[in-house]
C-alpha atoms as a PDB file:
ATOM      1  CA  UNK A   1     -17.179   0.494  -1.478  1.00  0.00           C
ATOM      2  CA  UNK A   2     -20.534  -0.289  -3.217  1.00  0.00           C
ATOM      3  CA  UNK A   3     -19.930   2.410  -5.394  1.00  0.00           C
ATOM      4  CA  UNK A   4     -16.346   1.638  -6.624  1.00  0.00           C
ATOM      5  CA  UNK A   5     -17.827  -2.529  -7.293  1.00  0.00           C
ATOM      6  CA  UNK A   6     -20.217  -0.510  -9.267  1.00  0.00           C
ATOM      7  CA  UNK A   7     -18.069   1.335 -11.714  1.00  0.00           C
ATOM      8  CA  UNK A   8     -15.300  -1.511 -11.860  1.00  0.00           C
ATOM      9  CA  UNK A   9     -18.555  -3.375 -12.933  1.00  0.00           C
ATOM     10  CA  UNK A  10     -19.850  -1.040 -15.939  1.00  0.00           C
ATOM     11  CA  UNK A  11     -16.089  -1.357 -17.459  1.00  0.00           C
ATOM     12  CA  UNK A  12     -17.023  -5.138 -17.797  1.00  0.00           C
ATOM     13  CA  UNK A  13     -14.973  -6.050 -14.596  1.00  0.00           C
ATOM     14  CA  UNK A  14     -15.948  -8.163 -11.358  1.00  0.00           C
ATOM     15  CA  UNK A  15     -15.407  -6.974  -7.850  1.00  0.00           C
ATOM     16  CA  UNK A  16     -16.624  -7.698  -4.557  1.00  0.00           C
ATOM     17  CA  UNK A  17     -16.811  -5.433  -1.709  1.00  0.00           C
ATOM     18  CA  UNK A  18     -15.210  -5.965   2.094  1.00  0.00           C
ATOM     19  CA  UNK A  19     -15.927  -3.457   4.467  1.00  0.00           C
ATOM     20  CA  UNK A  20     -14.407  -3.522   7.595  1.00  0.00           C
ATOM     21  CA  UNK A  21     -12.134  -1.659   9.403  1.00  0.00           C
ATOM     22  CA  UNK A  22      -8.546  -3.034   7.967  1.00  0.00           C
ATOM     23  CA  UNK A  23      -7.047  -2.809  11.702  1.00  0.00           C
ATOM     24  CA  UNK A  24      -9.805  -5.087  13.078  1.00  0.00           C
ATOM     25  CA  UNK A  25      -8.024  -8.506  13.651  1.00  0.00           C
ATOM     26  CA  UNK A  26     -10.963 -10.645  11.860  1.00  0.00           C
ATOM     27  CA  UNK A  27     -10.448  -8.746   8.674  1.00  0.00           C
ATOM     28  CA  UNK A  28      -7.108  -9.779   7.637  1.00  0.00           C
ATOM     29  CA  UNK A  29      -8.408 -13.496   6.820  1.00  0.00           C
ATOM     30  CA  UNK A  30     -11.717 -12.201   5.761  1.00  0.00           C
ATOM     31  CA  UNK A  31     -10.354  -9.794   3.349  1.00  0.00           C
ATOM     32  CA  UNK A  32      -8.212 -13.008   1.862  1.00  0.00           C
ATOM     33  CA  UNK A  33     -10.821 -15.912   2.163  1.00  0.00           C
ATOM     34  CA  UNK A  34     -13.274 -13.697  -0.109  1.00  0.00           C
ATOM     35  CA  UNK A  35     -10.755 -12.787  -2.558  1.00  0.00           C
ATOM     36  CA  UNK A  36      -9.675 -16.828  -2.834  1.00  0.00           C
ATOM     37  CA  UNK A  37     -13.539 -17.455  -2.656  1.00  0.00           C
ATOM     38  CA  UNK A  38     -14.757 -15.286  -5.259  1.00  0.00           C
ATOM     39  CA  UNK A  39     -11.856 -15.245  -7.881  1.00  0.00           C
ATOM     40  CA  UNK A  40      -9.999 -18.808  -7.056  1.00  0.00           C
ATOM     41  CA  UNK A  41      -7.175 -16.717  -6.729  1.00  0.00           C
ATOM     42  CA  UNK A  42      -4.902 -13.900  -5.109  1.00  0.00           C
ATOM     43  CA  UNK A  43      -2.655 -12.214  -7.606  1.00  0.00           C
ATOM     44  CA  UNK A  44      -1.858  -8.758  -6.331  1.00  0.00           C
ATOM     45  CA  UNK A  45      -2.019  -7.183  -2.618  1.00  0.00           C
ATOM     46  CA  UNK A  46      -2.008  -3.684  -2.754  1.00  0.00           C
ATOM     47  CA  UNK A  47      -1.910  -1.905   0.812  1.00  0.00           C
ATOM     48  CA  UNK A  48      -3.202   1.486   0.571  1.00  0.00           C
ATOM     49  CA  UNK A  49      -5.512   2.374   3.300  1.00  0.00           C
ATOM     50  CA  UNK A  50      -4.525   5.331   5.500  1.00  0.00           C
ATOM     51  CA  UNK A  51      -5.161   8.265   7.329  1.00  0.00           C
ATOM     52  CA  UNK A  52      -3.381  11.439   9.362  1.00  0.00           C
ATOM     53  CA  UNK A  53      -4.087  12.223  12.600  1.00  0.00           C
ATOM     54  CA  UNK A  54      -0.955  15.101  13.226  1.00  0.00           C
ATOM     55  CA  UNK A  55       0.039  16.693  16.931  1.00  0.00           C
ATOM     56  CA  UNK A  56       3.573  17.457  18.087  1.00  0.00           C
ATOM     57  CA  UNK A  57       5.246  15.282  20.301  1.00  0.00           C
ATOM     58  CA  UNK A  58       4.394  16.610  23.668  1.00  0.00           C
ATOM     59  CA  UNK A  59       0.907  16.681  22.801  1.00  0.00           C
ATOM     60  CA  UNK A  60       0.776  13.330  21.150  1.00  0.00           C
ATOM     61  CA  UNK A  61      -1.444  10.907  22.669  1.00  0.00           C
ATOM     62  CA  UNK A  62      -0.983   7.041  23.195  1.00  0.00           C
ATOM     63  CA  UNK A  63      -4.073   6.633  20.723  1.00  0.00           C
ATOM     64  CA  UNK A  64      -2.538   8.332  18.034  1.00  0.00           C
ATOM     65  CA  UNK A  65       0.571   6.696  17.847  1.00  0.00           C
ATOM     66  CA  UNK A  66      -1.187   3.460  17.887  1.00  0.00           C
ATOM     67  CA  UNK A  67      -3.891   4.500  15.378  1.00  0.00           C
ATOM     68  CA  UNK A  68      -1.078   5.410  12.853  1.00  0.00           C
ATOM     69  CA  UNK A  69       0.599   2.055  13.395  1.00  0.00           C
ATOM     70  CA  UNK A  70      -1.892  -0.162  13.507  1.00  0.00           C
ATOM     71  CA  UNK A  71      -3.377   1.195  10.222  1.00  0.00           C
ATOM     72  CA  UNK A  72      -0.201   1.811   8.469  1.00  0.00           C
ATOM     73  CA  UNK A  73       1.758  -1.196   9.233  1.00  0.00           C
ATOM     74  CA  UNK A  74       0.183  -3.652  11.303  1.00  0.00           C
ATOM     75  CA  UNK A  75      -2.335  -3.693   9.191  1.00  0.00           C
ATOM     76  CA  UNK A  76      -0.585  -4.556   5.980  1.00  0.00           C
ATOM     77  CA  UNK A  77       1.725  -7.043   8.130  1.00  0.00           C
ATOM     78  CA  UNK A  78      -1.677  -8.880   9.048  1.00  0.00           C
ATOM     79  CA  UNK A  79      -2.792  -8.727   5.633  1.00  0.00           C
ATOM     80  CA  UNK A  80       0.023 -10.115   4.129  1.00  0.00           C
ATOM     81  CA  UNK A  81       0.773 -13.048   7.049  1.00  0.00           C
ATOM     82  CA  UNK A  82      -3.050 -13.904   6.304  1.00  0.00           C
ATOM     83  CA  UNK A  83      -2.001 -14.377   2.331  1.00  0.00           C
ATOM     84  CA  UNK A  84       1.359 -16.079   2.991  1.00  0.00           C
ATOM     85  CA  UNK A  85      -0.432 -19.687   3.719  1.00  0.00           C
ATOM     86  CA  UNK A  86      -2.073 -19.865   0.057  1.00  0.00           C
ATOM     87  CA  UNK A  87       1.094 -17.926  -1.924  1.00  0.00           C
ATOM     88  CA  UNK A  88       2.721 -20.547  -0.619  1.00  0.00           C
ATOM     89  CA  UNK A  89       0.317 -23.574  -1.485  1.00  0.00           C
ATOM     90  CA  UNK A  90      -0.264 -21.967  -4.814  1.00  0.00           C
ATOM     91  CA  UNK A  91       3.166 -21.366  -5.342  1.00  0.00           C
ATOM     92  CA  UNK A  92       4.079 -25.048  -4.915  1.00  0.00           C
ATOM     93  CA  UNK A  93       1.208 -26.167  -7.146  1.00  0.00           C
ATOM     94  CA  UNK A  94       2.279 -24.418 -10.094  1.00  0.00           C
ATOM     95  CA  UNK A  95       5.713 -25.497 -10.048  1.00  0.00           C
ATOM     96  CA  UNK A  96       4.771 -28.773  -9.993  1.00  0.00           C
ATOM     97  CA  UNK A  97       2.528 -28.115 -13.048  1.00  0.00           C
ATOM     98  CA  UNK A  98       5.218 -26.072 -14.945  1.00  0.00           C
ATOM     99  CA  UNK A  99       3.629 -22.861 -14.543  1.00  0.00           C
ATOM    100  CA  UNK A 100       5.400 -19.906 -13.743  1.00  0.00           C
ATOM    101  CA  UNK A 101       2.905 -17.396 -11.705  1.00  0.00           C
ATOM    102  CA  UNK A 102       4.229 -14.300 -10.540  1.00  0.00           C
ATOM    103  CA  UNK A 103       2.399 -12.428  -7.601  1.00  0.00           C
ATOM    104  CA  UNK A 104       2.314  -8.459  -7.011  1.00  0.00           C
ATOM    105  CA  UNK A 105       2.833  -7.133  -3.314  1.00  0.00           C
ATOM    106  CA  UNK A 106       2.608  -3.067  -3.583  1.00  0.00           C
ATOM    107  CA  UNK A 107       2.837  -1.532   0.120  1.00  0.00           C
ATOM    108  CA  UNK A 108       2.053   2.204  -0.007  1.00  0.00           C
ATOM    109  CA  UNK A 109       4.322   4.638   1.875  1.00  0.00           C
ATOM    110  CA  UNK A 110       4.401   8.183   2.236  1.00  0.00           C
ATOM    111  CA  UNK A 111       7.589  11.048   1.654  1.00  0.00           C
ATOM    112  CA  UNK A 112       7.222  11.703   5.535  1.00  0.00           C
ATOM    113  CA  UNK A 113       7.992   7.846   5.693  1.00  0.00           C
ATOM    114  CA  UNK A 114      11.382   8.770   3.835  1.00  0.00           C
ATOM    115  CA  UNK A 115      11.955  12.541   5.331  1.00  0.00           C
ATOM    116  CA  UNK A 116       9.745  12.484   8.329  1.00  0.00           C
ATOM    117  CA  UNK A 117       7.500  15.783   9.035  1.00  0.00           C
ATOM    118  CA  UNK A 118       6.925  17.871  11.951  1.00  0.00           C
ATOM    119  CA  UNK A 119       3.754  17.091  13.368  1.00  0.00           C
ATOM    120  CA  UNK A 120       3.539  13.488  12.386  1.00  0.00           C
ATOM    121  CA  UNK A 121       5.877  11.278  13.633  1.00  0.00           C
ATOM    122  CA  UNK A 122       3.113   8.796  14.722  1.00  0.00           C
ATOM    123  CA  UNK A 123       2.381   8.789  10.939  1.00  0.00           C
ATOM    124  CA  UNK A 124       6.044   8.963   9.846  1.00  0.00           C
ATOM    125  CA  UNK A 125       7.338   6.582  12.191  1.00  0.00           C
ATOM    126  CA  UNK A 126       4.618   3.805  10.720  1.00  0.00           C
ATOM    127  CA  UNK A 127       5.320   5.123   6.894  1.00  0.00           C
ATOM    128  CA  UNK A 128       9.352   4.261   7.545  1.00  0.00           C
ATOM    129  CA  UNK A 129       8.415   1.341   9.120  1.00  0.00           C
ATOM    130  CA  UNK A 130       6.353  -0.562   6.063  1.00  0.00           C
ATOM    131  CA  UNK A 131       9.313   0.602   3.955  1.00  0.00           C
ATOM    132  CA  UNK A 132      11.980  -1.515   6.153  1.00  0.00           C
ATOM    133  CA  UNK A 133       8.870  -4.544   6.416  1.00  0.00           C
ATOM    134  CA  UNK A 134       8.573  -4.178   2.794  1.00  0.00           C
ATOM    135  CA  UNK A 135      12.436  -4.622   1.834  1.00  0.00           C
ATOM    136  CA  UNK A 136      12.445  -7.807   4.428  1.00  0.00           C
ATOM    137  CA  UNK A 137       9.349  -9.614   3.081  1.00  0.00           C
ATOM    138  CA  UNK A 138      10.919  -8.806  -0.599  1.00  0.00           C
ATOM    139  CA  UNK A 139      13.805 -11.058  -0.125  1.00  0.00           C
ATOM    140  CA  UNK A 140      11.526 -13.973   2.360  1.00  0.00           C
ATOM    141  CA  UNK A 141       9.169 -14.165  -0.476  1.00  0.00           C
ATOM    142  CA  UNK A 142      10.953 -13.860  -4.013  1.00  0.00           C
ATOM    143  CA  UNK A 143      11.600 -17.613  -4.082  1.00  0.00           C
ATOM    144  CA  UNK A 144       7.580 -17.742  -4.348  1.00  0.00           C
ATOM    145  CA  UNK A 145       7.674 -15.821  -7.512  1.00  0.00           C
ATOM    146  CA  UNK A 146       6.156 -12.539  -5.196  1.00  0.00           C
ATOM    147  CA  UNK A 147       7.719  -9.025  -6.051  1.00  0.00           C
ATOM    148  CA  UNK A 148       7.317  -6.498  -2.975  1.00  0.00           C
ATOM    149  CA  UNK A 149       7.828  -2.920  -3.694  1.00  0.00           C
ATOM    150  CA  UNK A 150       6.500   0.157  -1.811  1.00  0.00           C
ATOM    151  CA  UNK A 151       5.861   4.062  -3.539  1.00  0.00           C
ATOM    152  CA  UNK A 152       6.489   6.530  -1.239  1.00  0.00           C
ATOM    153  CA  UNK A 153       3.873   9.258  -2.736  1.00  0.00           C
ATOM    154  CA  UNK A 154       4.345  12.858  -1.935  1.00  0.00           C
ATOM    155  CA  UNK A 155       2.039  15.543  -1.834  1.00  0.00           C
ATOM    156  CA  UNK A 156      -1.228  14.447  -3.713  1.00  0.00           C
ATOM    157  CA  UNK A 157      -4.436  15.879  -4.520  1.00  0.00           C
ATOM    158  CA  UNK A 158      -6.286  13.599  -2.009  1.00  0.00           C
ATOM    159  CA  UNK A 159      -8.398  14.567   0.661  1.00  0.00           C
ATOM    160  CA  UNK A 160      -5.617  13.795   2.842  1.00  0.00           C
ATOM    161  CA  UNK A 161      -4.665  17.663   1.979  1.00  0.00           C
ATOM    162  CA  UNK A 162      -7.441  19.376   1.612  1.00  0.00           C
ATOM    163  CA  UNK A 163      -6.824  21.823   4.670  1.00  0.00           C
ATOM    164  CA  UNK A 164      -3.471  22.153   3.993  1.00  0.00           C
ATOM    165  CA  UNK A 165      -2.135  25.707   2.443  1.00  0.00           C
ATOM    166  CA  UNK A 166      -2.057  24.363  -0.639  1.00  0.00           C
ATOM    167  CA  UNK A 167       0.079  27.837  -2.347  1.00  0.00           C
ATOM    168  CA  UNK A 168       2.356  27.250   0.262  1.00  0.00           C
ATOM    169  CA  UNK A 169       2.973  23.603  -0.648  1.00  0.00           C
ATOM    170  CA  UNK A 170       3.565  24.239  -4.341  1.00  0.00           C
ATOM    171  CA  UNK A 171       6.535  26.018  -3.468  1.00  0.00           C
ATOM    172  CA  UNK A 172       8.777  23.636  -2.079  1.00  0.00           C
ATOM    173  CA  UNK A 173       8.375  21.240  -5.007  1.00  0.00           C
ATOM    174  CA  UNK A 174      10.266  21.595  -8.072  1.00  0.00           C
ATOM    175  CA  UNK A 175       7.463  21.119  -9.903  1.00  0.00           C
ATOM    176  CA  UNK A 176       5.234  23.548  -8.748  1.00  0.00           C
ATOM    177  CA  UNK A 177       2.266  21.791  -8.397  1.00  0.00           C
ATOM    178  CA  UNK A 178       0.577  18.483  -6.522  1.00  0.00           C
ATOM    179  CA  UNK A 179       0.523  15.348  -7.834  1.00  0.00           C
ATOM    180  CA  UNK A 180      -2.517  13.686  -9.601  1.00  0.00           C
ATOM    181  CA  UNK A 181      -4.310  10.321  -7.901  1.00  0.00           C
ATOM    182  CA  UNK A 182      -3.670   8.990 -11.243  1.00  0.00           C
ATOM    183  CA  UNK A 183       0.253   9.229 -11.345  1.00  0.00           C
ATOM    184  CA  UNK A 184       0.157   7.416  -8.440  1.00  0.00           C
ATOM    185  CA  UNK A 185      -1.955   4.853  -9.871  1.00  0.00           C
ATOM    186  CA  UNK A 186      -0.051   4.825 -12.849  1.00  0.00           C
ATOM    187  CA  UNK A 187       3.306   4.011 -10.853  1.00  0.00           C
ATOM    188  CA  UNK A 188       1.575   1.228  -8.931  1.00  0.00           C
ATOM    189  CA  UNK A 189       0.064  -0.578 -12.240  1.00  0.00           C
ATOM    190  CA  UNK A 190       3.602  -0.241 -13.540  1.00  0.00           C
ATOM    191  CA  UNK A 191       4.503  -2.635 -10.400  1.00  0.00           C
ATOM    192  CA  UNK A 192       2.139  -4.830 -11.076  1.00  0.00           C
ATOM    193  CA  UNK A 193       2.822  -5.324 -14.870  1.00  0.00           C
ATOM    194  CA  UNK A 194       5.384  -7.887 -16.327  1.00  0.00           C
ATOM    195  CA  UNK A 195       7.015  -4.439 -17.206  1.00  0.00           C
ATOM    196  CA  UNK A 196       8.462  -4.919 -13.919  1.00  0.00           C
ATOM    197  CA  UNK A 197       9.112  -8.343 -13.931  1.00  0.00           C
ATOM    198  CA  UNK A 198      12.645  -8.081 -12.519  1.00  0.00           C
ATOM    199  CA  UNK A 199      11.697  -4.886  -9.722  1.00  0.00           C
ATOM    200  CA  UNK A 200      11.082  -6.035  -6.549  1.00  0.00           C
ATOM    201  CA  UNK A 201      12.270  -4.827  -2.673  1.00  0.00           C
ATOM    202  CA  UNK A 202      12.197  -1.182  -4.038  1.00  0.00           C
ATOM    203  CA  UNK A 203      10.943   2.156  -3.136  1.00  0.00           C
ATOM    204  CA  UNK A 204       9.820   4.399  -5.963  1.00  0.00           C
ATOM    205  CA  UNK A 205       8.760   8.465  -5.016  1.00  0.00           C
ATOM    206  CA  UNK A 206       6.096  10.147  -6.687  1.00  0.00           C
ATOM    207  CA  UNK A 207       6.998  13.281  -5.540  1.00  0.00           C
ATOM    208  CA  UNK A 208       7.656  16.485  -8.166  1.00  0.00           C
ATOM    209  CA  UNK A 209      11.061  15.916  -7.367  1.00  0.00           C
ATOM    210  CA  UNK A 210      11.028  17.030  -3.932  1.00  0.00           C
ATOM    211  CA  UNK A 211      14.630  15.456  -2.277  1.00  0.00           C
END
């Protein structure tokens, strides 16, 4: 985390660090006090922390499921709740003034949350799941001037895959090839421009075309 404040800091930028695990229950609020704290401000929520942890279903314990879950989605439902008091407040504000502010919400999915995948339903089940929390919170919040919209990456060069036969892979994608971190990136900034001012309750894949 120190590391990443770091080089957003040599490009001229500010950033504060807040470690924690994001399914502890204290670090919902923490993670939005020190954002209000340091910037006077919360603009854009993007919700991108994640792991696997695969097994088939009969071997599938009770922690793994949960693990998936809360990471994937309760996590980012937390998260969000925790921001929903000051969008709200801030929101208000500005009309009063005049002002039209318009907030970013960017949940991160997965293809398996679209497809599914054998081996992770734990992880699939939570991926669908911030897709359908995604599209609900799109329409609660819109009135706020807050566009929610998930991308649904597929396979990415990301240590996610990094014992996965990658040859194999490549050849159920159109494409022929993994994605880059960057197009990913790229997709997500294009949320959170005025580019996509009108966009919001939306799933966008990143996927080489794979159906």
């Amino acid at each position: 985390a120190q590391e990443t404040v770091a080089a957003i800091e040599a490009l001229g930028g500010k950033a504060v660090a807040v470690p924690g695990s994001v399914a502890d229950k204290d670090f919902p609020e923490r993670f939005v006090r020190t954002a209000v704290d340091s910037f006077g401000g919360l603009d854009i929520i993007i919700n991108n922390a994640g792991f696997t942890w695969d097994n088939v279903i009969q071997k599938m314990t009770d922690e793994q499921w949960y693990a998936m879950l809360d990471v994937h989605l309760t996590a980012p439902f937390r998260i969000l709740r925790a921001a929903a008091g000051f969008i709200r407040q801030a929101s208000r504000k500005e009309a009063e003034a005049g002002s039209d502010v318009y907030r970013k919400v960017v949940n991160i999915s997965s293809l398996a949350g679209i497809g599914g995948n054998a081996g992770q339903a734990n992880y699939a089940a939570a991926k669908a799941g911030i897709i359908a929390a995604s599209r609900s919170l799109a329409s609660e919040v819109a009135r706020f001037g807050v566009r929610v919209n998930v991308v649904a990456p597929g396979l990415i060069e990301t240590d996610m895959i990094k014992d996965a036969p990658v040859d194999q892979i490549k050849q159920i994608i159109p494409m022929a090839r993994l994605g880059k971190p960057q197009e990913v990136a790229s997709v997500i900034r294009f949320l959170c421009s005025d580019d996509a001012s009108y966009v919001t309750g939306q799933v966008i894949g990143i996927n080489g075309g794979i159906c």
